[in-house]
N, C-alpha and C. Protein backbone atom coordinates (compact mmCIF):
# COMPACT_ATOMS: atom_id res chain seq x y z
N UNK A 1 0.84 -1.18 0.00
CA UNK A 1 0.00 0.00 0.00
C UNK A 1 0.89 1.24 0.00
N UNK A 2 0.47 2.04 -0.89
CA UNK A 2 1.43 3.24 -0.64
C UNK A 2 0.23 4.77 -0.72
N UNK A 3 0.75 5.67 -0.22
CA UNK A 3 -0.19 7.20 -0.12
C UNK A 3 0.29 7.96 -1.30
N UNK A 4 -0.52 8.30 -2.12
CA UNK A 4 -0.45 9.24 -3.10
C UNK A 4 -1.06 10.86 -2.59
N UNK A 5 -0.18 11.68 -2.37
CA UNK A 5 -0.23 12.49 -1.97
C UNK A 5 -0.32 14.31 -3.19
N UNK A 6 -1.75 15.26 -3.16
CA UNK A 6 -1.62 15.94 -4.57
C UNK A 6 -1.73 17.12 -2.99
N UNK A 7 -2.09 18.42 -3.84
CA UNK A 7 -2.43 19.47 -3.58
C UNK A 7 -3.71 19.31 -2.48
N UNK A 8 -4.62 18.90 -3.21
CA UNK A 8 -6.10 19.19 -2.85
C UNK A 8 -6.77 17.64 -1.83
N UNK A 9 -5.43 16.37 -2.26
CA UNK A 9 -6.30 15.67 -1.63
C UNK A 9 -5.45 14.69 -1.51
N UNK A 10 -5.52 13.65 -0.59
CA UNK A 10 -4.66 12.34 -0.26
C UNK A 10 -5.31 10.60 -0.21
N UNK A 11 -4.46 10.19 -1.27
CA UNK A 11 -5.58 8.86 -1.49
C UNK A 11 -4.40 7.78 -0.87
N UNK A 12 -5.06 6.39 -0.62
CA UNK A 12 -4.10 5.60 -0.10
C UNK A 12 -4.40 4.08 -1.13
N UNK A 13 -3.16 3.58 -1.99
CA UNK A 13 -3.80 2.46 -3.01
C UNK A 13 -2.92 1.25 -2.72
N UNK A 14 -3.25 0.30 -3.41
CA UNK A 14 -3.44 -0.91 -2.48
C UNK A 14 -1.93 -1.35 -3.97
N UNK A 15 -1.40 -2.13 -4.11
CA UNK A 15 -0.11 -2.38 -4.59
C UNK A 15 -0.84 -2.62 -6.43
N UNK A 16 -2.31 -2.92 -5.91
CA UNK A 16 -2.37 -3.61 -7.53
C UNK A 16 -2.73 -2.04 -8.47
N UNK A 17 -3.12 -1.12 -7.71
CA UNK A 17 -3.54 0.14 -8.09
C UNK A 17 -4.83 1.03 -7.89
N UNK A 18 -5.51 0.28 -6.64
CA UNK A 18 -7.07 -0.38 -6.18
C UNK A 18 -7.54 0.86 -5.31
N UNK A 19 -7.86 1.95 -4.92
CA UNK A 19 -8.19 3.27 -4.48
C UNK A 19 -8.93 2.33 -3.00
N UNK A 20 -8.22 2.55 -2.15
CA UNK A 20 -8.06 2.08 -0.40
C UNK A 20 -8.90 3.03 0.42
N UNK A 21 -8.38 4.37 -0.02
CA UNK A 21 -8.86 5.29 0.99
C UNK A 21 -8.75 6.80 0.90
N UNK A 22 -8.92 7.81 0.89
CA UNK A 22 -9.05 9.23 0.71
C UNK A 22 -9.67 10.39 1.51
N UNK A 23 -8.99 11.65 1.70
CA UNK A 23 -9.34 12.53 1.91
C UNK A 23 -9.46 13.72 0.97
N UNK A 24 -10.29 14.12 0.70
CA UNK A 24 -10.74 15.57 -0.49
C UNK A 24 -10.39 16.79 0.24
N UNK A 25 -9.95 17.92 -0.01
CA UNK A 25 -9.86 19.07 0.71
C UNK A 25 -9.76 19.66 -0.24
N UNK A 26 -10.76 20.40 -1.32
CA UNK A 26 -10.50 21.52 -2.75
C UNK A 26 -11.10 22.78 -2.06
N UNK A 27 -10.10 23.67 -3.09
CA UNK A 27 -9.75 25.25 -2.10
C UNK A 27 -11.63 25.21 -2.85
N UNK A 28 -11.86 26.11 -1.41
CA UNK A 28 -13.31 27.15 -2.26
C UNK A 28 -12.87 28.50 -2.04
N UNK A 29 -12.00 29.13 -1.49
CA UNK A 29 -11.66 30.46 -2.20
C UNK A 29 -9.74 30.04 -2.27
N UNK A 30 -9.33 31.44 -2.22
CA UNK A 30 -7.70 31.56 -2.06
C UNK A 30 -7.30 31.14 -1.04
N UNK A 31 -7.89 31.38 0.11
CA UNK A 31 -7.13 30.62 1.66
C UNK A 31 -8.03 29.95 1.90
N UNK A 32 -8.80 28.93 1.80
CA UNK A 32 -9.91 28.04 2.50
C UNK A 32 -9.89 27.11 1.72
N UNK A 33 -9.89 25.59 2.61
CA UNK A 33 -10.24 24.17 1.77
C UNK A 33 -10.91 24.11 2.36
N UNK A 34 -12.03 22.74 1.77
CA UNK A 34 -12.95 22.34 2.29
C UNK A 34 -12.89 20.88 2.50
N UNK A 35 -12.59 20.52 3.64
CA UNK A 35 -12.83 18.76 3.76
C UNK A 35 -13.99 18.62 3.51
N UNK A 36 -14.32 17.96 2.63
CA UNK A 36 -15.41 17.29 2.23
C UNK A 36 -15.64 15.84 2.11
N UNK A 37 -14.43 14.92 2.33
CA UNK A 37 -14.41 13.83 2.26
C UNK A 37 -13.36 12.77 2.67
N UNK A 38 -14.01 12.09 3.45
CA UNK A 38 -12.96 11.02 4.03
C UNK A 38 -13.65 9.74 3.68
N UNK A 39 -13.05 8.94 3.29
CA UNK A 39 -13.34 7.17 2.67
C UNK A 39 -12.23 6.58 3.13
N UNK A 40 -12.24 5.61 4.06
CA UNK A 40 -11.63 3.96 3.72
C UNK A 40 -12.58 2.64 3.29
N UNK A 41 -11.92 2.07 2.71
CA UNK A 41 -12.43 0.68 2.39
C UNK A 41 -12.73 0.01 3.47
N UNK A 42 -14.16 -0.72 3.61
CA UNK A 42 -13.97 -1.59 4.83
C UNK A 42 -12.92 -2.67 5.28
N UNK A 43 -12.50 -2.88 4.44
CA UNK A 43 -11.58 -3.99 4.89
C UNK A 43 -10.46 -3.10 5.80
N UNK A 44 -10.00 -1.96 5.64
CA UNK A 44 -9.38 -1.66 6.32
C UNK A 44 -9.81 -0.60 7.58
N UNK A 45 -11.26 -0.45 7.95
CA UNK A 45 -11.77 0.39 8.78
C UNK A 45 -11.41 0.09 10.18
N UNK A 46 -11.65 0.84 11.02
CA UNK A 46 -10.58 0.42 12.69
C UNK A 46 -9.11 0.54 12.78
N UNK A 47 -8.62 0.34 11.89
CA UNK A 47 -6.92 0.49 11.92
C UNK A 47 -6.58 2.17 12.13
N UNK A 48 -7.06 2.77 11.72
CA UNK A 48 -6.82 4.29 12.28
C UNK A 48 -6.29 4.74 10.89
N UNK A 49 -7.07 4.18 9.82
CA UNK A 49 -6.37 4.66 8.52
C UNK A 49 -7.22 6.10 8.09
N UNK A 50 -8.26 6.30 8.91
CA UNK A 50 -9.02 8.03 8.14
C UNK A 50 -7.99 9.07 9.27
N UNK A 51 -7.68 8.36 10.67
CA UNK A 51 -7.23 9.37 11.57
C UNK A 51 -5.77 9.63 11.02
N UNK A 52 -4.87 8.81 9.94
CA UNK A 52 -3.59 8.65 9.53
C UNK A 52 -3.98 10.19 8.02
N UNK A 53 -4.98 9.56 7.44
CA UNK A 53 -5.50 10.54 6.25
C UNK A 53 -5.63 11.95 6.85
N UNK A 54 -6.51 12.33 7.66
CA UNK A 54 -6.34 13.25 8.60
C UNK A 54 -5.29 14.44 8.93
N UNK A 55 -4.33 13.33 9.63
CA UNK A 55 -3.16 14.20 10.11
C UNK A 55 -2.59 14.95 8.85
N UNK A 56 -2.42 13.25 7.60
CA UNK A 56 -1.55 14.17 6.30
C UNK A 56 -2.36 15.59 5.59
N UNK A 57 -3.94 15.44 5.58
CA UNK A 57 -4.48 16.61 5.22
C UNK A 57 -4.24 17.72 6.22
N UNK A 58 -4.17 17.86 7.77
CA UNK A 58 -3.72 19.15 8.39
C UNK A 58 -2.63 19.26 8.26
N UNK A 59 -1.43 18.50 8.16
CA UNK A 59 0.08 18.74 7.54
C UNK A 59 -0.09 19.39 6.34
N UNK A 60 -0.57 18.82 5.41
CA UNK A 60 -0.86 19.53 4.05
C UNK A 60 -1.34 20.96 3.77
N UNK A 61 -2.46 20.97 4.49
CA UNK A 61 -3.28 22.50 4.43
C UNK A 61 -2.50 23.21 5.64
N UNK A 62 -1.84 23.10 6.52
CA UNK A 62 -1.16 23.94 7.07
C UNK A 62 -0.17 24.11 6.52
N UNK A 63 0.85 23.27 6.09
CA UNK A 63 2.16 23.88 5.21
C UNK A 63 1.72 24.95 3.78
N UNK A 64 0.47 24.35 3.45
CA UNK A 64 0.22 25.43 2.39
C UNK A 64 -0.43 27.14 2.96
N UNK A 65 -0.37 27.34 4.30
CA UNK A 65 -0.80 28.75 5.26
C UNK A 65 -2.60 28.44 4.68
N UNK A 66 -2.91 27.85 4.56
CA UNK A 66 -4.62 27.65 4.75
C UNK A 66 -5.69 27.46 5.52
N UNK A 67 -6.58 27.79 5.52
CA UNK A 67 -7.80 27.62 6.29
C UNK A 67 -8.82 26.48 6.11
N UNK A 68 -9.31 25.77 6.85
CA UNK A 68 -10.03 24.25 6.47
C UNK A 68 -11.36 24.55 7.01
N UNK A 69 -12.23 23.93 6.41
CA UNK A 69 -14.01 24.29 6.84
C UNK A 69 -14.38 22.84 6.82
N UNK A 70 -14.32 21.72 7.78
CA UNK A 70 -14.92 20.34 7.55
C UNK A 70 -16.27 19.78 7.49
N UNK A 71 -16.23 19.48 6.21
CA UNK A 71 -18.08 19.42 5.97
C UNK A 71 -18.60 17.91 6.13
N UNK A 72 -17.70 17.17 6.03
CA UNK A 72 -17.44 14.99 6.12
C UNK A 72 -17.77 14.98 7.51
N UNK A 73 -18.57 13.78 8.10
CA UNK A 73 -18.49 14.10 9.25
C UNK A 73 -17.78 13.24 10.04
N UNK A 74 -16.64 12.57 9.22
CA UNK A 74 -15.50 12.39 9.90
C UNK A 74 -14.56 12.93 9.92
N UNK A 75 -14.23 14.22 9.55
CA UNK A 75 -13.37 15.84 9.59
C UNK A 75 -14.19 16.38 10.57
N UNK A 76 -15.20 16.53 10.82
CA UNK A 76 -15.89 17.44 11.95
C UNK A 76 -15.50 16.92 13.70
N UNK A 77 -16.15 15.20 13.09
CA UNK A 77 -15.58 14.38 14.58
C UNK A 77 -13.85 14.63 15.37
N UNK A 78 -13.02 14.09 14.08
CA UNK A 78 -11.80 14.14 14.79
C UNK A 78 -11.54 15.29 14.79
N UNK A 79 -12.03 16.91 14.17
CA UNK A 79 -11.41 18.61 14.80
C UNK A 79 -11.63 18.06 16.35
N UNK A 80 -13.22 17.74 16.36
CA UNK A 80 -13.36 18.01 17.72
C UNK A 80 -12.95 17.06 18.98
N UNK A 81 -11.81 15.99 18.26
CA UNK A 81 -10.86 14.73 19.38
C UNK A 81 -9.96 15.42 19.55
N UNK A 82 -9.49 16.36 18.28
CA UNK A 82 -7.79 16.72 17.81
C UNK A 82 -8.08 18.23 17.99
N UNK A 83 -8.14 18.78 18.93
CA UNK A 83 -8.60 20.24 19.34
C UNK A 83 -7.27 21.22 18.90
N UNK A 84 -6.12 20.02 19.12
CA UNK A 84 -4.51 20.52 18.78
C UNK A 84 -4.36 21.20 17.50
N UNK A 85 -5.49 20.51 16.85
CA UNK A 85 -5.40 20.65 15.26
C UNK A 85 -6.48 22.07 14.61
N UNK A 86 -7.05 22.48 15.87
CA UNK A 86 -8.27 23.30 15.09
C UNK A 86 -7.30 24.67 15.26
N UNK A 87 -6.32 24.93 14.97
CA UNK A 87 -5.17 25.93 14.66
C UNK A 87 -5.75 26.62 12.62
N UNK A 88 -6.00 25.18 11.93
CA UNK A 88 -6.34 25.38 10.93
C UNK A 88 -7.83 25.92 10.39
N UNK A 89 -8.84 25.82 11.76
CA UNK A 89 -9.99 26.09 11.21
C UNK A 89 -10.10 27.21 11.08
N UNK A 90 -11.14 27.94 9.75
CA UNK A 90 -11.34 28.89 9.17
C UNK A 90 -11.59 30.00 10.55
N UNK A 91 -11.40 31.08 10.49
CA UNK A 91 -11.50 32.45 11.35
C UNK A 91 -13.10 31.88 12.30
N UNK A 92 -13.98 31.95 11.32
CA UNK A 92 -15.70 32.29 11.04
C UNK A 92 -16.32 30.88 11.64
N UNK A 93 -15.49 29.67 11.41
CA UNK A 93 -16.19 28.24 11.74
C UNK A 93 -16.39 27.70 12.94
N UNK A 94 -17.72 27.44 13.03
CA UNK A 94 -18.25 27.46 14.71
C UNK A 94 -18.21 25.51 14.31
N UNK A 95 -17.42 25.36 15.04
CA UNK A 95 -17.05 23.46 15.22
C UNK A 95 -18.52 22.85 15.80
N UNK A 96 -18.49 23.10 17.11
CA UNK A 96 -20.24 22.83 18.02
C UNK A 96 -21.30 23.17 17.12
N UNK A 97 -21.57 23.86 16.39
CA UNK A 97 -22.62 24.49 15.43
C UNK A 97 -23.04 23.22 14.40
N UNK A 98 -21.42 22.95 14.10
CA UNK A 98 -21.95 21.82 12.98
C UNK A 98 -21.56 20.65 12.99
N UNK A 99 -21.03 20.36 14.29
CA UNK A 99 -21.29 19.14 15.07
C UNK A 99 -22.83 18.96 15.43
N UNK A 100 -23.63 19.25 15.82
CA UNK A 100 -24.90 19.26 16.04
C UNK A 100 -25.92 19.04 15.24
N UNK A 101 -25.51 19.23 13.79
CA UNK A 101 -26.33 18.82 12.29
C UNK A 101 -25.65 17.66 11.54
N UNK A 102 -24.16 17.08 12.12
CA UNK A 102 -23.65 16.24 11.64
C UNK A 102 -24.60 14.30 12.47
N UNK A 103 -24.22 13.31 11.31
CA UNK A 103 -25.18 12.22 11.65
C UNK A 103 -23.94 11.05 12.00
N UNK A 104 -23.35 11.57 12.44
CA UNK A 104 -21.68 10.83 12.71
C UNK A 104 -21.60 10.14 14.13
């Protein structure tokens, strides 16, 4: 298995070329991404492979000086495990607000 790592998003593929797992983060303005998406494959769910996707997307959008708005509601859950990490959330984004409409 290896991580293919772009700009906007981080996928994880399986040796034969088989799409494992992913996180989406595409800018919606000049400083703001939007997590919109986290996927693993079941076969590999429990291993801590979305919380591994995760970290590389706040490494990512922080080395690029960006702002993150998590709309997945497994980006919403772990801001609010990884409080360390809400350094990146947008100025304006109320976390509790949309934790509360999330079905996670």
């Amino acid at each position: 298995m290896h991580y293919y790592h772009a700009p906007n998003h981080i996928r994880l593929f399986n040796d034969e070329g088989t799409l494992l797992a992913e996180v989406k983060f595409p800018r919606i303005d000049d400083n703001t991404v939007e997590i919109n998406r986290t996927f693993v494959d079941p076969s590999l769910r429990g291993q801590g492979i979305a919380h591994e996707l995760l970290m590389y997307a706040y490494n990512a959008i922080k080395s690029q000086g960006l702002k993150a708005i998590p709309t997945c509601s497994y980006a919403l859950t772990w801001f609010k495990r990884n409080t360390d990490k809400n350094d990146i959330l947008a100025p304006n984004f109320d976390l509790e607000d949309n934790l509360a409409s999330c079905s996670i």
